[in-house]
PDB file of N, CA and C in Angstrom:
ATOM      1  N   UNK A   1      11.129  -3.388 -17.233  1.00  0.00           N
ATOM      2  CA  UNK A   1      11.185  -3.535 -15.788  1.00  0.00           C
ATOM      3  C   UNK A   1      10.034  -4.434 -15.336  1.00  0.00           C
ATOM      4  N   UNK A   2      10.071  -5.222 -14.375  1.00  0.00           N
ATOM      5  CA  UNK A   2       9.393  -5.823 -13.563  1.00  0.00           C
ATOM      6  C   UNK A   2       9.075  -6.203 -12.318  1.00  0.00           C
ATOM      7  N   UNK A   3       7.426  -5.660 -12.680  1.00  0.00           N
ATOM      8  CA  UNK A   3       6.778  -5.422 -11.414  1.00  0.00           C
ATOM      9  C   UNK A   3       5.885  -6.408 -10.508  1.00  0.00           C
ATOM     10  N   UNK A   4       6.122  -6.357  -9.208  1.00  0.00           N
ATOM     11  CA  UNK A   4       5.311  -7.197  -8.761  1.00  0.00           C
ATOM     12  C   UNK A   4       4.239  -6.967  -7.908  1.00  0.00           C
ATOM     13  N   UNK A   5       3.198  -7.553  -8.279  1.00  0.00           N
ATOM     14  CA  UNK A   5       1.576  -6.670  -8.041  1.00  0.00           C
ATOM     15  C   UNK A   5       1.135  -8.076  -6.787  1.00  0.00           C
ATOM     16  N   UNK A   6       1.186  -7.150  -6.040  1.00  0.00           N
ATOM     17  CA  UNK A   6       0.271  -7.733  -4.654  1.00  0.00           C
ATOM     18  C   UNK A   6      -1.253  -7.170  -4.280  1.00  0.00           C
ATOM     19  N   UNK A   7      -2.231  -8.748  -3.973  1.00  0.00           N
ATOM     20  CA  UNK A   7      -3.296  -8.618  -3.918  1.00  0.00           C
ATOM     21  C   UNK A   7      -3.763  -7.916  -2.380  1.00  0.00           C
ATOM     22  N   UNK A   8      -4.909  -7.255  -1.883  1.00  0.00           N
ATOM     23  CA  UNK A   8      -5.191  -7.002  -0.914  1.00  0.00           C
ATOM     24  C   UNK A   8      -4.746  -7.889   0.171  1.00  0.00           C
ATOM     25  N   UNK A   9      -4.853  -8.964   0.405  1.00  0.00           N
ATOM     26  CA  UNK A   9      -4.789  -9.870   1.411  1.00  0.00           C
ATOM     27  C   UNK A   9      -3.256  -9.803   2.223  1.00  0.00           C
ATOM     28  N   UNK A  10      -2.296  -9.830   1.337  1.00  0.00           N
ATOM     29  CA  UNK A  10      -0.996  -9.289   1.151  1.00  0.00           C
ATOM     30  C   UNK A  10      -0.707  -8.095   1.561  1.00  0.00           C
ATOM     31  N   UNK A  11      -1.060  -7.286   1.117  1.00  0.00           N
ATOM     32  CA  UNK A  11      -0.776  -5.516   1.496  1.00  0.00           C
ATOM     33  C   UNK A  11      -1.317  -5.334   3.267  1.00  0.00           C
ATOM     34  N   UNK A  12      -2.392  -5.349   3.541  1.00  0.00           N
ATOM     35  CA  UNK A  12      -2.851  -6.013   4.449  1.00  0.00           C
ATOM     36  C   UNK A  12      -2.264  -6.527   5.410  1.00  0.00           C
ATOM     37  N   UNK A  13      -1.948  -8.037   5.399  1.00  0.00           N
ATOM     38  CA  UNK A  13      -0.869  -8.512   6.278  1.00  0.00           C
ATOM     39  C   UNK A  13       1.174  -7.607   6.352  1.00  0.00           C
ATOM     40  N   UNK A  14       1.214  -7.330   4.883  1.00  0.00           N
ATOM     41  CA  UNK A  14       2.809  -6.615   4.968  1.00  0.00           C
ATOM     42  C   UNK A  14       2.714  -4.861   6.014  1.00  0.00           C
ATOM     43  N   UNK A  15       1.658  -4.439   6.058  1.00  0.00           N
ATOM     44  CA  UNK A  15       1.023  -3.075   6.160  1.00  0.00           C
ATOM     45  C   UNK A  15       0.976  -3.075   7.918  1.00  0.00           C
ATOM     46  N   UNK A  16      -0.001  -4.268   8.246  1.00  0.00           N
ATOM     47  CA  UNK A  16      -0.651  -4.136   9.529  1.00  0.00           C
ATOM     48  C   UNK A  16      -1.625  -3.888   9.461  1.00  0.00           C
ATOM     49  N   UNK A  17      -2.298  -3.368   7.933  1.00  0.00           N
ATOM     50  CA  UNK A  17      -3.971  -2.083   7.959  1.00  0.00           C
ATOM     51  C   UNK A  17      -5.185  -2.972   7.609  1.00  0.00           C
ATOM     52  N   UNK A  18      -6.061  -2.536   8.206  1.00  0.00           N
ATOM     53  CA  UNK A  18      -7.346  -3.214   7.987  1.00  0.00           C
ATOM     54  C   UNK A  18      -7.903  -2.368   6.477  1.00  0.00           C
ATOM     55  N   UNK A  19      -8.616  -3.253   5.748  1.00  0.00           N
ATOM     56  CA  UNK A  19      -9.052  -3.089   4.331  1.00  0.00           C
ATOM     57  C   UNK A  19      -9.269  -1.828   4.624  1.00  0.00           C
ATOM     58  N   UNK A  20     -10.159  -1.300   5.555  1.00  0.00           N
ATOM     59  CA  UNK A  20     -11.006  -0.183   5.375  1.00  0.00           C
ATOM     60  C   UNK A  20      -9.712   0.929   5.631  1.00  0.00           C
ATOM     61  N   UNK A  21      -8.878   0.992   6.475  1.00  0.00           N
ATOM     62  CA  UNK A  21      -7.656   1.726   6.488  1.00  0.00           C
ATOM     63  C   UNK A  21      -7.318   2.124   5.665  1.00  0.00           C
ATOM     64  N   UNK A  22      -6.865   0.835   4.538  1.00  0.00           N
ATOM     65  CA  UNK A  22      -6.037   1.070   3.179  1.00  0.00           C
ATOM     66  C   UNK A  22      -6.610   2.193   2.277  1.00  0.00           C
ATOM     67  N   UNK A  23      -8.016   1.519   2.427  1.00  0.00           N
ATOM     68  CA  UNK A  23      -9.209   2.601   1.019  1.00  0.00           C
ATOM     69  C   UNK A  23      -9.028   4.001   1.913  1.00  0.00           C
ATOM     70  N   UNK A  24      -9.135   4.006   2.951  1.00  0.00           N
ATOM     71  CA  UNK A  24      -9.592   5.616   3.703  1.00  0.00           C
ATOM     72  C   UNK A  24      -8.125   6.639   3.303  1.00  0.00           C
ATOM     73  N   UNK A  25      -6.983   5.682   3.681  1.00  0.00           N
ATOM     74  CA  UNK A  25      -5.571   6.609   3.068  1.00  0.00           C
ATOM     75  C   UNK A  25      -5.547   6.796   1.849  1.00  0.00           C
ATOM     76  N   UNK A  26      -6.283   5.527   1.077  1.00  0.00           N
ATOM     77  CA  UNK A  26      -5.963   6.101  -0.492  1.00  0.00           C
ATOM     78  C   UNK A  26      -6.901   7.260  -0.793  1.00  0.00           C
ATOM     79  N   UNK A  27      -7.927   7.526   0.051  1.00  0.00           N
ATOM     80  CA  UNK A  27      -8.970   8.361  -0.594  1.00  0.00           C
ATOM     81  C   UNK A  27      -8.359   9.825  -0.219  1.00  0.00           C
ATOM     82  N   UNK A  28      -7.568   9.554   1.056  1.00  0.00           N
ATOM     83  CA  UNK A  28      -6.596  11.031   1.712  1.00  0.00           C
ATOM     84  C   UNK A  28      -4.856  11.458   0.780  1.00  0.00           C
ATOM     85  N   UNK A  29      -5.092  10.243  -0.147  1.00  0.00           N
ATOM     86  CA  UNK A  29      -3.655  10.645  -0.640  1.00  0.00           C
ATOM     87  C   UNK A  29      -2.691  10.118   0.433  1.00  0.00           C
ATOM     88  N   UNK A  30      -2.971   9.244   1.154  1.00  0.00           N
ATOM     89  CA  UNK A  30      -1.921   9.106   1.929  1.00  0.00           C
ATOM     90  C   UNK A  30      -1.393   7.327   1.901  1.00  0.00           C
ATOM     91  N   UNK A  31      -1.655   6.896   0.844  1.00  0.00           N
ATOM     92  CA  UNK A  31      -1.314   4.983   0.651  1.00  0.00           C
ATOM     93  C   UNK A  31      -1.445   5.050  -0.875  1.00  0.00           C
ATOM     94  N   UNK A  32      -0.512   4.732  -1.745  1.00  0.00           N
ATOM     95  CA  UNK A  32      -0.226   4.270  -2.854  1.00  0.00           C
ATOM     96  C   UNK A  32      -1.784   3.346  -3.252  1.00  0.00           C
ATOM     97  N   UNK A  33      -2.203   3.821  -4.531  1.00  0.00           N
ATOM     98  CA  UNK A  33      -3.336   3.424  -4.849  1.00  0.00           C
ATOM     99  C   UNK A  33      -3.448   2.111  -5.931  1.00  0.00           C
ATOM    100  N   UNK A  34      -4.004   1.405  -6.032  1.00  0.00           N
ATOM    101  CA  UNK A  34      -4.065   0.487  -6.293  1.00  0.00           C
ATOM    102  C   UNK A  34      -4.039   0.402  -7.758  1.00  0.00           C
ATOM    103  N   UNK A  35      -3.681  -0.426  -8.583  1.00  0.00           N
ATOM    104  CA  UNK A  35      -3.944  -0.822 -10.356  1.00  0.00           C
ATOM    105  C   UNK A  35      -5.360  -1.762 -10.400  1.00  0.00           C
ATOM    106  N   UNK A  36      -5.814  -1.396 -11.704  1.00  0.00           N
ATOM    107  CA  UNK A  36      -6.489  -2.561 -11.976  1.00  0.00           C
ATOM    108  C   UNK A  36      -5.920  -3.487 -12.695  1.00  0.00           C
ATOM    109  N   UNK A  37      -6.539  -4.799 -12.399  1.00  0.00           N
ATOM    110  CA  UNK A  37      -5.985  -6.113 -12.898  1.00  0.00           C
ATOM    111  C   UNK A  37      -7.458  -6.725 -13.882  1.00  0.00           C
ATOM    112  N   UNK A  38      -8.157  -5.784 -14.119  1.00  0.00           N
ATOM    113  CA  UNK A  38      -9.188  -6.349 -14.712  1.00  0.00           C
ATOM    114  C   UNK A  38     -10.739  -5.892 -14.061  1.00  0.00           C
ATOM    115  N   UNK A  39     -12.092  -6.545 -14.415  1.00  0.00           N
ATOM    116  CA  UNK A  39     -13.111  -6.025 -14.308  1.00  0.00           C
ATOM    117  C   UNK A  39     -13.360  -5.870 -12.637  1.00  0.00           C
ATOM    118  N   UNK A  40     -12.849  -6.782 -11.675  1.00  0.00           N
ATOM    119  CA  UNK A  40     -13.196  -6.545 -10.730  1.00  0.00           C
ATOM    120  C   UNK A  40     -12.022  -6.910  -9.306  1.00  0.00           C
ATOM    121  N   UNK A  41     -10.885  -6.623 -10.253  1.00  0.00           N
ATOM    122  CA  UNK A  41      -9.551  -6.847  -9.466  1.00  0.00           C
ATOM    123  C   UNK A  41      -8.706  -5.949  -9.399  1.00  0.00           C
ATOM    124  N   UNK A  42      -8.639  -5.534  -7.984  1.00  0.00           N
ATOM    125  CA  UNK A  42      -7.218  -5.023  -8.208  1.00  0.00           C
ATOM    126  C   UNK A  42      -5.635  -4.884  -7.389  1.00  0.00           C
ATOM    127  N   UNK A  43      -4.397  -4.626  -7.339  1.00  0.00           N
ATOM    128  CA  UNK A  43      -3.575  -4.566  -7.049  1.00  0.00           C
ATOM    129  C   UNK A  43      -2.649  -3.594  -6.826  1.00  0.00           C
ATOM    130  N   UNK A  44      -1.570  -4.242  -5.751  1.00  0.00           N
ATOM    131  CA  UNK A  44      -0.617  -3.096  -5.661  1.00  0.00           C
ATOM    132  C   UNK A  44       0.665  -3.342  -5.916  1.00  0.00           C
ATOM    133  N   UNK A  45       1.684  -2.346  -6.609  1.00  0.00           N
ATOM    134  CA  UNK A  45       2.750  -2.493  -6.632  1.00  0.00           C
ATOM    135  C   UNK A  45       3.646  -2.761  -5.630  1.00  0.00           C
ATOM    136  N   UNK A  46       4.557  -4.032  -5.514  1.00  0.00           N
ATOM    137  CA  UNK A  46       5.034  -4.172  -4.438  1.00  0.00           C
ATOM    138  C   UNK A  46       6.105  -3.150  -4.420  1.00  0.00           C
ATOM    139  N   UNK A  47       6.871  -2.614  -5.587  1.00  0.00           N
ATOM    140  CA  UNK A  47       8.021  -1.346  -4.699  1.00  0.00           C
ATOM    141  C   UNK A  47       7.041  -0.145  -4.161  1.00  0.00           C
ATOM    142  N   UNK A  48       5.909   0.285  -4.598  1.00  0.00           N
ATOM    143  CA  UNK A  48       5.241   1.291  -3.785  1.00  0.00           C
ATOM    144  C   UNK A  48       4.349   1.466  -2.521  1.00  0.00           C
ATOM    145  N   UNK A  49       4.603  -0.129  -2.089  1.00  0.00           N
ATOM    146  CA  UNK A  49       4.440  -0.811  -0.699  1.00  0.00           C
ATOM    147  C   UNK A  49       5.743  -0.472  -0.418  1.00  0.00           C
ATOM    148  N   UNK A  50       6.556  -1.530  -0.848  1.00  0.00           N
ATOM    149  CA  UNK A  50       7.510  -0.574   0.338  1.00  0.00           C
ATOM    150  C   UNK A  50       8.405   0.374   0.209  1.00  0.00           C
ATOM    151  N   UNK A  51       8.077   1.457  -0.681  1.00  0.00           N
ATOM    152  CA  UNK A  51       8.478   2.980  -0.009  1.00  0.00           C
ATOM    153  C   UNK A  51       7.814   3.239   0.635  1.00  0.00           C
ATOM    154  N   UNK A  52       6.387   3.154   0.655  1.00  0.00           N
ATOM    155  CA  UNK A  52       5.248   3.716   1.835  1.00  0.00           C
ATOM    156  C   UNK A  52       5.741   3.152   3.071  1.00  0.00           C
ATOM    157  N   UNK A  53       6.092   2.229   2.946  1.00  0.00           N
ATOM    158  CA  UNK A  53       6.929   1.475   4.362  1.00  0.00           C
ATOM    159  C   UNK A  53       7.893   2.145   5.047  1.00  0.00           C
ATOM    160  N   UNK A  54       8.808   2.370   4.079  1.00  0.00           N
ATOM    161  CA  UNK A  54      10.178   3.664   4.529  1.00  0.00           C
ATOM    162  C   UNK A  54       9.794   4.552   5.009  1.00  0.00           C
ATOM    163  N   UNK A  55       9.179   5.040   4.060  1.00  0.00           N
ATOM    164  CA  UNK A  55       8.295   6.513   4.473  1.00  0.00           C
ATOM    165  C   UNK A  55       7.640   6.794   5.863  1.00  0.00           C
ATOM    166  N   UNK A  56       6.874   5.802   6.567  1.00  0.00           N
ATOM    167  CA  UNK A  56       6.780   5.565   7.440  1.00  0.00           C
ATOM    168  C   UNK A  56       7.708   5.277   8.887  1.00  0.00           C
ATOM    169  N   UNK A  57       8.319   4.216   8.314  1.00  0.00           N
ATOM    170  CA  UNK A  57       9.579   3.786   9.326  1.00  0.00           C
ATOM    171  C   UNK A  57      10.716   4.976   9.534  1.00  0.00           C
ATOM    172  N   UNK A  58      10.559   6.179   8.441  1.00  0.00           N
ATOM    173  CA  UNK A  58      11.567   7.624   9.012  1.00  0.00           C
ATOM    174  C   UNK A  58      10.552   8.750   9.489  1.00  0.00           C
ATOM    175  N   UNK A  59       9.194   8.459   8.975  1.00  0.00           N
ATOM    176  CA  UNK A  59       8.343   9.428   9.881  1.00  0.00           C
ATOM    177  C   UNK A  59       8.121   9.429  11.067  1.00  0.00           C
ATOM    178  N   UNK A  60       8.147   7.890  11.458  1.00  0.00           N
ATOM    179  CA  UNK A  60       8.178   7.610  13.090  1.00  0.00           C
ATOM    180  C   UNK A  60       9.396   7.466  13.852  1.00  0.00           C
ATOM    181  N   UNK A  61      10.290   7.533  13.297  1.00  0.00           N
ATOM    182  CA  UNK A  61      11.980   7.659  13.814  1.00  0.00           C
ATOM    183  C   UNK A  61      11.706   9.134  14.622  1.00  0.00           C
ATOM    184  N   UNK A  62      11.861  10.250  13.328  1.00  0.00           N
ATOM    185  CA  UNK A  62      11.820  11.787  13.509  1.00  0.00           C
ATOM    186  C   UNK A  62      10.874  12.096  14.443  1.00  0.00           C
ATOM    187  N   UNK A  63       9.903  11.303  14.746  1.00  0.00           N
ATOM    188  CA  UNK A  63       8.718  11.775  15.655  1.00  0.00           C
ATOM    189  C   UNK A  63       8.968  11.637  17.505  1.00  0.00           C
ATOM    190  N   UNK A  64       9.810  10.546  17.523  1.00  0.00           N
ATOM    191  CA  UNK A  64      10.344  10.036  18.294  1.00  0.00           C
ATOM    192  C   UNK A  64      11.618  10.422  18.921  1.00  0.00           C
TER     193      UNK A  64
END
């Protein structure tokens, strides 16, 4: 299977979230956490961007 790994800058703009957002949900369990790509890189899976997306887009349906 193949995956496609998006850098911060990306997640970011697809998200709406400011860097510090992203790290604060991942630290709550609440944003798909990142891979490493090496000593000082890292990435995210783009299908676990967007289920977090879905996930979202029916949490705020139901809320509504």
């Amino acid at each position: 299977m193949s995956h496609k790994i998006l850098r911060l800058p990306t997640v970011k703009e697809i998200t709406g979230l400011s860097r510090s957002t992203i790290y604060l949900r991942i630290s709550k369990d609440e944003f798909p956490s990142p891979i490493s790509l090496g000593a000082r890189a890292v990435g995210w899976i783009e299908s676990e961007i967007e289920a977090w997306l879905s996930a979202q887009v029916e949490k705020s349906r139901k809320a509504g």
